[in-house]
PDB file of N, CA and C in Angstrom:
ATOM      1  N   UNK A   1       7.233   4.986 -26.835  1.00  0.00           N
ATOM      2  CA  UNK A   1       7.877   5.037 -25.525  1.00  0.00           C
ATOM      3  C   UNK A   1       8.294   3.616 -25.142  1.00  0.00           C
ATOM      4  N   UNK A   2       9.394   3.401 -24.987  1.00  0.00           N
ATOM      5  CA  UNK A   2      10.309   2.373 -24.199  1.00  0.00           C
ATOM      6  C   UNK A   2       9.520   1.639 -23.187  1.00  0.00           C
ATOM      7  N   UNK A   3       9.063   0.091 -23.276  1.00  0.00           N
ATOM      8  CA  UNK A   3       8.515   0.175 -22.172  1.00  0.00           C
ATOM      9  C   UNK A   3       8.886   0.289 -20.280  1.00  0.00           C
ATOM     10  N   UNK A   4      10.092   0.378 -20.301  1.00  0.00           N
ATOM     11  CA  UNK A   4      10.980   0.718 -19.261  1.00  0.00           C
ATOM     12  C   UNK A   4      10.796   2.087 -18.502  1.00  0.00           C
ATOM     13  N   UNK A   5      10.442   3.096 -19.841  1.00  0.00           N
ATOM     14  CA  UNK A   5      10.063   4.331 -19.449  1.00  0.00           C
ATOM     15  C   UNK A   5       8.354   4.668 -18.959  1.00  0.00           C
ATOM     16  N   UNK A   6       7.795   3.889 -19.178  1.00  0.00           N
ATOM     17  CA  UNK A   6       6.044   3.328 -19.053  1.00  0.00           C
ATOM     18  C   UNK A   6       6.312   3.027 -17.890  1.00  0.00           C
ATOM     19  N   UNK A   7       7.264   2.417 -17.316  1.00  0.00           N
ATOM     20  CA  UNK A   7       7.486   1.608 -15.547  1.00  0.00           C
ATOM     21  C   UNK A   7       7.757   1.814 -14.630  1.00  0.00           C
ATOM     22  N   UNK A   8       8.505   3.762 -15.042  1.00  0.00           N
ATOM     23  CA  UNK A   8       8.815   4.275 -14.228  1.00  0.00           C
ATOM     24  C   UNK A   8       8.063   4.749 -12.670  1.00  0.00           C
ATOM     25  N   UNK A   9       9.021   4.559 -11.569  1.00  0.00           N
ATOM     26  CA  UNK A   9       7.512   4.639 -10.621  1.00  0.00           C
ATOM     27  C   UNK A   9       7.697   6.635 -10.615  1.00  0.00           C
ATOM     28  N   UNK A  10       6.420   7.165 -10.665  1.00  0.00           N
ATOM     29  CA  UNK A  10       5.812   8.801 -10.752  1.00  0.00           C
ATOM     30  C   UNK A  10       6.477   9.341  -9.020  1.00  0.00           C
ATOM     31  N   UNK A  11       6.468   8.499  -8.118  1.00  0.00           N
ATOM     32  CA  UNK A  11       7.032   8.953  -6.741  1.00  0.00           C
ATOM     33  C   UNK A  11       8.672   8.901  -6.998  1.00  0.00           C
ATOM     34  N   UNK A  12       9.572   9.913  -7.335  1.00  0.00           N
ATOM     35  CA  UNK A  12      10.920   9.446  -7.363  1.00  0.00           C
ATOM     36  C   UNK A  12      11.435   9.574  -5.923  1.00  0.00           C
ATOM     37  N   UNK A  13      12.490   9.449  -5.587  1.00  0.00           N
ATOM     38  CA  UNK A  13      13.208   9.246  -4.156  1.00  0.00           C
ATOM     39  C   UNK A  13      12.323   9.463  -2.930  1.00  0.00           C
ATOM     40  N   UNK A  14      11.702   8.061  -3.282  1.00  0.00           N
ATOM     41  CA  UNK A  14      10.321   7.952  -2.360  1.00  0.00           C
ATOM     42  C   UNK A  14      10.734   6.404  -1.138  1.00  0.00           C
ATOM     43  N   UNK A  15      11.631   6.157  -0.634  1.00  0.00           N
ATOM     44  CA  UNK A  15      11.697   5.667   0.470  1.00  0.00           C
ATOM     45  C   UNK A  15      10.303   4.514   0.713  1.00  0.00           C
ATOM     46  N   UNK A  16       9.398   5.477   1.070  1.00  0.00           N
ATOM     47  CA  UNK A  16       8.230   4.703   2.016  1.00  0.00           C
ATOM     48  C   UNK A  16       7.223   3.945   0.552  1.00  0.00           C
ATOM     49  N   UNK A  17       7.723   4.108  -0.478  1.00  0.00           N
ATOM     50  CA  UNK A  17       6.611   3.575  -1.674  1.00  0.00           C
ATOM     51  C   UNK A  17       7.642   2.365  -1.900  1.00  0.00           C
ATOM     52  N   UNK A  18       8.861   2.104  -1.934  1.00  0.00           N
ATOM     53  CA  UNK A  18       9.475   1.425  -2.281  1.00  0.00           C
ATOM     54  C   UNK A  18       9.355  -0.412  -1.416  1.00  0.00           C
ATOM     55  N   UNK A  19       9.092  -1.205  -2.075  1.00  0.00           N
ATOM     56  CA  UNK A  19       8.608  -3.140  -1.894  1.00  0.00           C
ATOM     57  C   UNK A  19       9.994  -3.622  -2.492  1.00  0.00           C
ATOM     58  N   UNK A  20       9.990  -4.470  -1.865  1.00  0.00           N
ATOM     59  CA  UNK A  20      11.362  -5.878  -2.698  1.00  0.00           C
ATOM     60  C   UNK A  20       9.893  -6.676  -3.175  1.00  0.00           C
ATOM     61  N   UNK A  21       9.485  -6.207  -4.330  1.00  0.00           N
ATOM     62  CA  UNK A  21       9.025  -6.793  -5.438  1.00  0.00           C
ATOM     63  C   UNK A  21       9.166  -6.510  -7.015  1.00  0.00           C
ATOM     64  N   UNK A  22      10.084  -7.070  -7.648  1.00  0.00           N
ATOM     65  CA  UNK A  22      10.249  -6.702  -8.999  1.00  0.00           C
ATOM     66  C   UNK A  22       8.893  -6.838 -10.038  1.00  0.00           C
ATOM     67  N   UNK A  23       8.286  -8.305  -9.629  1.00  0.00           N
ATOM     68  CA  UNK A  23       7.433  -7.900 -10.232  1.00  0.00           C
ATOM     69  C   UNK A  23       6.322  -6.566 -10.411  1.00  0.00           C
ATOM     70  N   UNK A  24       6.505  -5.861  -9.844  1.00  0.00           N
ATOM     71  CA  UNK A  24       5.988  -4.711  -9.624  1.00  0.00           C
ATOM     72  C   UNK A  24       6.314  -3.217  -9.518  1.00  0.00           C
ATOM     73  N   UNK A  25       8.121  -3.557  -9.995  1.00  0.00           N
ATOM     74  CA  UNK A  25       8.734  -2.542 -10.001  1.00  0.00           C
ATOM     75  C   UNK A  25       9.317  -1.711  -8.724  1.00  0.00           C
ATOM     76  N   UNK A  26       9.136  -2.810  -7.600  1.00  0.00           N
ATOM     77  CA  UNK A  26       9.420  -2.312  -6.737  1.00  0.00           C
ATOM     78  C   UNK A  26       8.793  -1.460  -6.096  1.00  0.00           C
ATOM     79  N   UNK A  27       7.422  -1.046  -6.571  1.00  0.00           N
ATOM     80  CA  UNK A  27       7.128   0.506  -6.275  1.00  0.00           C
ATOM     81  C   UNK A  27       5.319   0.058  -5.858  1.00  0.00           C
ATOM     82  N   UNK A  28       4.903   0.196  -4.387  1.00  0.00           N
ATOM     83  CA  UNK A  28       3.396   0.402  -4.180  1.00  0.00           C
ATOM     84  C   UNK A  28       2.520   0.919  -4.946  1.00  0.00           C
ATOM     85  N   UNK A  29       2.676   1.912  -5.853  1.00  0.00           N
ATOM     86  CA  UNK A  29       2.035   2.398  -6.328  1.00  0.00           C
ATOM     87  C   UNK A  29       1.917   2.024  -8.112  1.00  0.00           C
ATOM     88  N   UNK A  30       2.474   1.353  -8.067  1.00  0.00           N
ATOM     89  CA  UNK A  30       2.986   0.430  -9.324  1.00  0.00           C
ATOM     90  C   UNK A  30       2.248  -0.394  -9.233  1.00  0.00           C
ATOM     91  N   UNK A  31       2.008  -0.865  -8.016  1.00  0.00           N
ATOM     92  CA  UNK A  31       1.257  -2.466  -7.658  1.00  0.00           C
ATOM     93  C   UNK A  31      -0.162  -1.882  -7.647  1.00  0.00           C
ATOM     94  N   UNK A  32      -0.265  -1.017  -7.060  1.00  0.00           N
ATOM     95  CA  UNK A  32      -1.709  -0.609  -7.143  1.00  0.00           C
ATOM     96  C   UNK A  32      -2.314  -0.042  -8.076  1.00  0.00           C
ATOM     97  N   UNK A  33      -1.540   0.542  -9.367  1.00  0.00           N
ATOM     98  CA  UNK A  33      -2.008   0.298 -10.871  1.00  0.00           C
ATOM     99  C   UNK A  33      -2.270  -0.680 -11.232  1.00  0.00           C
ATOM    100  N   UNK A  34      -1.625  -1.236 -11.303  1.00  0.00           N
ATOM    101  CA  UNK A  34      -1.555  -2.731 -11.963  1.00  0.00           C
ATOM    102  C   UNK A  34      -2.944  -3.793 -11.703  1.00  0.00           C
ATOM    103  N   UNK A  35      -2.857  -3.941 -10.583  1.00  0.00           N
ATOM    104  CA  UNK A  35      -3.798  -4.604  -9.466  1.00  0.00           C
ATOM    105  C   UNK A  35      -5.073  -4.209  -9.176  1.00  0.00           C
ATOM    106  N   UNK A  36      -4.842  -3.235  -8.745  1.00  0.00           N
ATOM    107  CA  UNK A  36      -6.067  -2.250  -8.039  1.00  0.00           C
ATOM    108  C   UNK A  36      -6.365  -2.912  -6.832  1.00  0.00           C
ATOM    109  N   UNK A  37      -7.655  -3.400  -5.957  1.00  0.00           N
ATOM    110  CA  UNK A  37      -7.862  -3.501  -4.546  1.00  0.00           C
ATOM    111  C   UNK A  37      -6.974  -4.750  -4.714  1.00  0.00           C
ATOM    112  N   UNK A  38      -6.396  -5.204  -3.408  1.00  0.00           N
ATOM    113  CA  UNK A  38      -5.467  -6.473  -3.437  1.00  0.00           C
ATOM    114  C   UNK A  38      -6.083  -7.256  -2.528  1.00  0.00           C
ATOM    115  N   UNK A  39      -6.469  -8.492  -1.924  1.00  0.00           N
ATOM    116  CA  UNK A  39      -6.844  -8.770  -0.812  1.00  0.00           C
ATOM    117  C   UNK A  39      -5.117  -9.218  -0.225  1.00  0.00           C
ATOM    118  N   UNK A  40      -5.534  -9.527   1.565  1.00  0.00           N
ATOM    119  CA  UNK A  40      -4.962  -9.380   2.140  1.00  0.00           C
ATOM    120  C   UNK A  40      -3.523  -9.901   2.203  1.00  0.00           C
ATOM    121  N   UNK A  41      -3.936 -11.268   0.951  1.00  0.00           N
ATOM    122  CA  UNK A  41      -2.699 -12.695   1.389  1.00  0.00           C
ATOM    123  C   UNK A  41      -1.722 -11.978   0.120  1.00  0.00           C
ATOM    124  N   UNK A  42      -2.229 -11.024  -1.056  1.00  0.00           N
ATOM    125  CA  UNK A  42      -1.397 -10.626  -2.012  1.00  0.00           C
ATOM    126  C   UNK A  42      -1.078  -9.381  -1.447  1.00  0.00           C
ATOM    127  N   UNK A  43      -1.361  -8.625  -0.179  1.00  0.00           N
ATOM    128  CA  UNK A  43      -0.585  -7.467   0.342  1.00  0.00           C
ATOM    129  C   UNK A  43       0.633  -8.045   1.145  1.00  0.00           C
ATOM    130  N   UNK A  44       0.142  -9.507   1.559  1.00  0.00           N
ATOM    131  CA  UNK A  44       1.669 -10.193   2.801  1.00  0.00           C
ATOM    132  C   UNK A  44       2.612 -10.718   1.799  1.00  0.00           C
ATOM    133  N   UNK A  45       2.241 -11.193   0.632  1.00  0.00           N
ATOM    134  CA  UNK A  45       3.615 -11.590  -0.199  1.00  0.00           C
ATOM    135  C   UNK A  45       4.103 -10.365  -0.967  1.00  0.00           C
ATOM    136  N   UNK A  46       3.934  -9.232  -1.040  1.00  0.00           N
ATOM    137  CA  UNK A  46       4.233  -8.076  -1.416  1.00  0.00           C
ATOM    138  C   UNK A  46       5.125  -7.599  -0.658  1.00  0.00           C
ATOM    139  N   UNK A  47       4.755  -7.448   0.900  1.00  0.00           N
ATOM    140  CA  UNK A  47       5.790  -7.141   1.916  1.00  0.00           C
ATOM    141  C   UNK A  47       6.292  -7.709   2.639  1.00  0.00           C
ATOM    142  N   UNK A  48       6.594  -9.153   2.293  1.00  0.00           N
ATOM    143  CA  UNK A  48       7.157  -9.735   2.999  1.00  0.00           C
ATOM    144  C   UNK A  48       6.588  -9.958   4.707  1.00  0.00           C
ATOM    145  N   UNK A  49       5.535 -10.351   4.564  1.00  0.00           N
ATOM    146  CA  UNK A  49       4.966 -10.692   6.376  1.00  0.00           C
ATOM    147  C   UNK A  49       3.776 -11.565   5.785  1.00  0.00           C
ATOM    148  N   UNK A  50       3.467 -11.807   7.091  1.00  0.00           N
ATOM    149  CA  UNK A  50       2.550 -12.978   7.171  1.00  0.00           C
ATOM    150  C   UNK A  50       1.006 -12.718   7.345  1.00  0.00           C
ATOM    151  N   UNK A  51      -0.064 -13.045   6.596  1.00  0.00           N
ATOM    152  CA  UNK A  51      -1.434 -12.739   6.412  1.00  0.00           C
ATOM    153  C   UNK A  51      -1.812 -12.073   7.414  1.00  0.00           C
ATOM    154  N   UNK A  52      -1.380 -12.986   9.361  1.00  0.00           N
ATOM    155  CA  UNK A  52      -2.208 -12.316  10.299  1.00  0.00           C
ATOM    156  C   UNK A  52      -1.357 -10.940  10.484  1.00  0.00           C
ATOM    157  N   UNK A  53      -0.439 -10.543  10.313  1.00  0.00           N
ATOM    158  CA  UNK A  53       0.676  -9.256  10.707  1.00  0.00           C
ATOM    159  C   UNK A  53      -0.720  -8.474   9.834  1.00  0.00           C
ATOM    160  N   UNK A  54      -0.349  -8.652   8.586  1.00  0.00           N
ATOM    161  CA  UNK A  54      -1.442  -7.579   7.745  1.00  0.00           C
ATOM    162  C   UNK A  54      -2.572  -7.515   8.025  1.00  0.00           C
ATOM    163  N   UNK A  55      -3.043  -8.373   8.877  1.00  0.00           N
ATOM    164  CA  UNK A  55      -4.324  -8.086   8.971  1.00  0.00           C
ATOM    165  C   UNK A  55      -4.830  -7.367  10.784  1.00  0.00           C
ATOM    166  N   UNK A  56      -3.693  -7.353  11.171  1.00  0.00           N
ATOM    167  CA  UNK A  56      -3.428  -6.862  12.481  1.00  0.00           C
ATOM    168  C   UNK A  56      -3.277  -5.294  11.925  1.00  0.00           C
ATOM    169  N   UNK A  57      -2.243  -5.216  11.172  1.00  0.00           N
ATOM    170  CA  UNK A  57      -2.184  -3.339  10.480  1.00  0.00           C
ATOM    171  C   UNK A  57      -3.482  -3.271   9.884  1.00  0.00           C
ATOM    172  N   UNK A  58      -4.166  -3.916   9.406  1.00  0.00           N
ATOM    173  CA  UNK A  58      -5.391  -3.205   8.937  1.00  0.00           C
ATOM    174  C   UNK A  58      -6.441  -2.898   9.787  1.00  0.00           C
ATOM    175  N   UNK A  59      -6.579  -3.796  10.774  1.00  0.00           N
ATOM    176  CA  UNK A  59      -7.321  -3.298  12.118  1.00  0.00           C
ATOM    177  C   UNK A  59      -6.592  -2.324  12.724  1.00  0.00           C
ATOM    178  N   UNK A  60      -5.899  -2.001  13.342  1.00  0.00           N
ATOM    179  CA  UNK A  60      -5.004  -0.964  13.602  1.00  0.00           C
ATOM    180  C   UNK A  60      -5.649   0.384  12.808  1.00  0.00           C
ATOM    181  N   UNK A  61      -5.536   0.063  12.061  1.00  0.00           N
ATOM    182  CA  UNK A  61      -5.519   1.631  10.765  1.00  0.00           C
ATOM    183  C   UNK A  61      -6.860   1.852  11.048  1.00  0.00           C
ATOM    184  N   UNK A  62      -7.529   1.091  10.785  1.00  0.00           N
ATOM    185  CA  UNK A  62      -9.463   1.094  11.428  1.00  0.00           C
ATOM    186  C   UNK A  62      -9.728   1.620  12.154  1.00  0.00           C
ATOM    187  N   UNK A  63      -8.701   1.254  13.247  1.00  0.00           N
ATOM    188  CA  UNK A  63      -9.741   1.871  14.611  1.00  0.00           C
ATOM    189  C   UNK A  63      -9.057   3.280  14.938  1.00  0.00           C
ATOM    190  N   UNK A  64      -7.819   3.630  13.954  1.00  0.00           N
ATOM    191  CA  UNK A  64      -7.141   4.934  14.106  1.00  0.00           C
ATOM    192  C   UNK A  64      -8.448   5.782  13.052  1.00  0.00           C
ATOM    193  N   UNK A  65      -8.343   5.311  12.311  1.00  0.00           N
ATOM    194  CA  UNK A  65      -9.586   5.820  11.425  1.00  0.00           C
ATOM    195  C   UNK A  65     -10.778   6.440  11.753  1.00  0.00           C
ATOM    196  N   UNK A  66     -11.409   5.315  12.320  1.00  0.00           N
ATOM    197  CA  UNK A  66     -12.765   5.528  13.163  1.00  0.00           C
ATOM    198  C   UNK A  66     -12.584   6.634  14.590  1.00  0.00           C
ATOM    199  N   UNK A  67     -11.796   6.612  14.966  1.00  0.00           N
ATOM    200  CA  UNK A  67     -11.495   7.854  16.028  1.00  0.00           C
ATOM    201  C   UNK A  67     -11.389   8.516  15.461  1.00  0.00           C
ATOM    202  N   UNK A  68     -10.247   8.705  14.451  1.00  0.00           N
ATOM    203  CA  UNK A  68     -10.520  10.379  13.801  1.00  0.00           C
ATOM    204  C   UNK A  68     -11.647  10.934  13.367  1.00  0.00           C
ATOM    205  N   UNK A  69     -12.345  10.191  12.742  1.00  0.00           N
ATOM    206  CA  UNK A  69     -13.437  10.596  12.268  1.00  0.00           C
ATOM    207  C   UNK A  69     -14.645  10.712  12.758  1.00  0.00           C
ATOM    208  N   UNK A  70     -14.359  10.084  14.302  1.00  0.00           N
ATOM    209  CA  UNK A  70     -15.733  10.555  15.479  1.00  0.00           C
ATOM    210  C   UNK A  70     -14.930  11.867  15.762  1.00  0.00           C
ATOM    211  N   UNK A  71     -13.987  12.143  16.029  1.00  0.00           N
ATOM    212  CA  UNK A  71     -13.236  13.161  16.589  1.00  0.00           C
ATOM    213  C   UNK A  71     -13.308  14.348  16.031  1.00  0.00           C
ATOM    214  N   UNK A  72     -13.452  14.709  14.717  1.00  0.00           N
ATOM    215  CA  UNK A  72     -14.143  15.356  13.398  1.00  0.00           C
ATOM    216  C   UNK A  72     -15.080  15.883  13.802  1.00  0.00           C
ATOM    217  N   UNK A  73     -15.788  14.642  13.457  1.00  0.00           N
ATOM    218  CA  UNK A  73     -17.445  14.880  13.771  1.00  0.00           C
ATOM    219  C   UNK A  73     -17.849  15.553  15.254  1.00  0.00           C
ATOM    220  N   UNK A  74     -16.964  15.091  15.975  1.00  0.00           N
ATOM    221  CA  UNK A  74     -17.770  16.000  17.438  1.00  0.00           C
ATOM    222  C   UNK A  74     -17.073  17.140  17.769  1.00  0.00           C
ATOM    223  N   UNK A  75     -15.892  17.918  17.275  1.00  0.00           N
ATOM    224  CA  UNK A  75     -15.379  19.189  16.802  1.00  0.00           C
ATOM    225  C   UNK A  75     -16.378  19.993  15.743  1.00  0.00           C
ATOM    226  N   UNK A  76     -17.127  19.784  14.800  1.00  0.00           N
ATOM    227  CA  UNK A  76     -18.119  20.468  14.228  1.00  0.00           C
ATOM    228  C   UNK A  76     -19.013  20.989  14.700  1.00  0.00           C
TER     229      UNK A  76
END
């Protein structure tokens, strides 16, 4: 197999997976083969923003997180 065809990203006309990073094929999920956990400063040169932005979305996502999952839990 071609390695071109090995690179292909598995999400086709996928919009929201798609990075302006070649090294990576362009594709999140490409990067996260490759890579596996990333810390934070190799998720901001990936997408183009700056360490504290990413680390502002990751708190964000946390505390959306943590509500859902009290919210779960006290629906049971």
């Amino acid at each position: 197999m071609s390695k071109e065809k090995e690179n292909i990203c598995p999400v086709h006309n996928c919009e929201r997976c798609w990075i302006d990073y070649p090294e990576d094929n362009n594709c999140i999920y490409e990067s996260i083969r490759k890579h596996g956990a990333m810390t934070l400063d190799e998720v901001s040169k990936r997408f183009g923003i700056s360490l504290v932005r990413v680390s502002q979305i990751e708190k964000q996502a946390i505390k959306k997180l943590s509500k859902r999952i009290k919210s779960d839990f006290i629906e049971d």
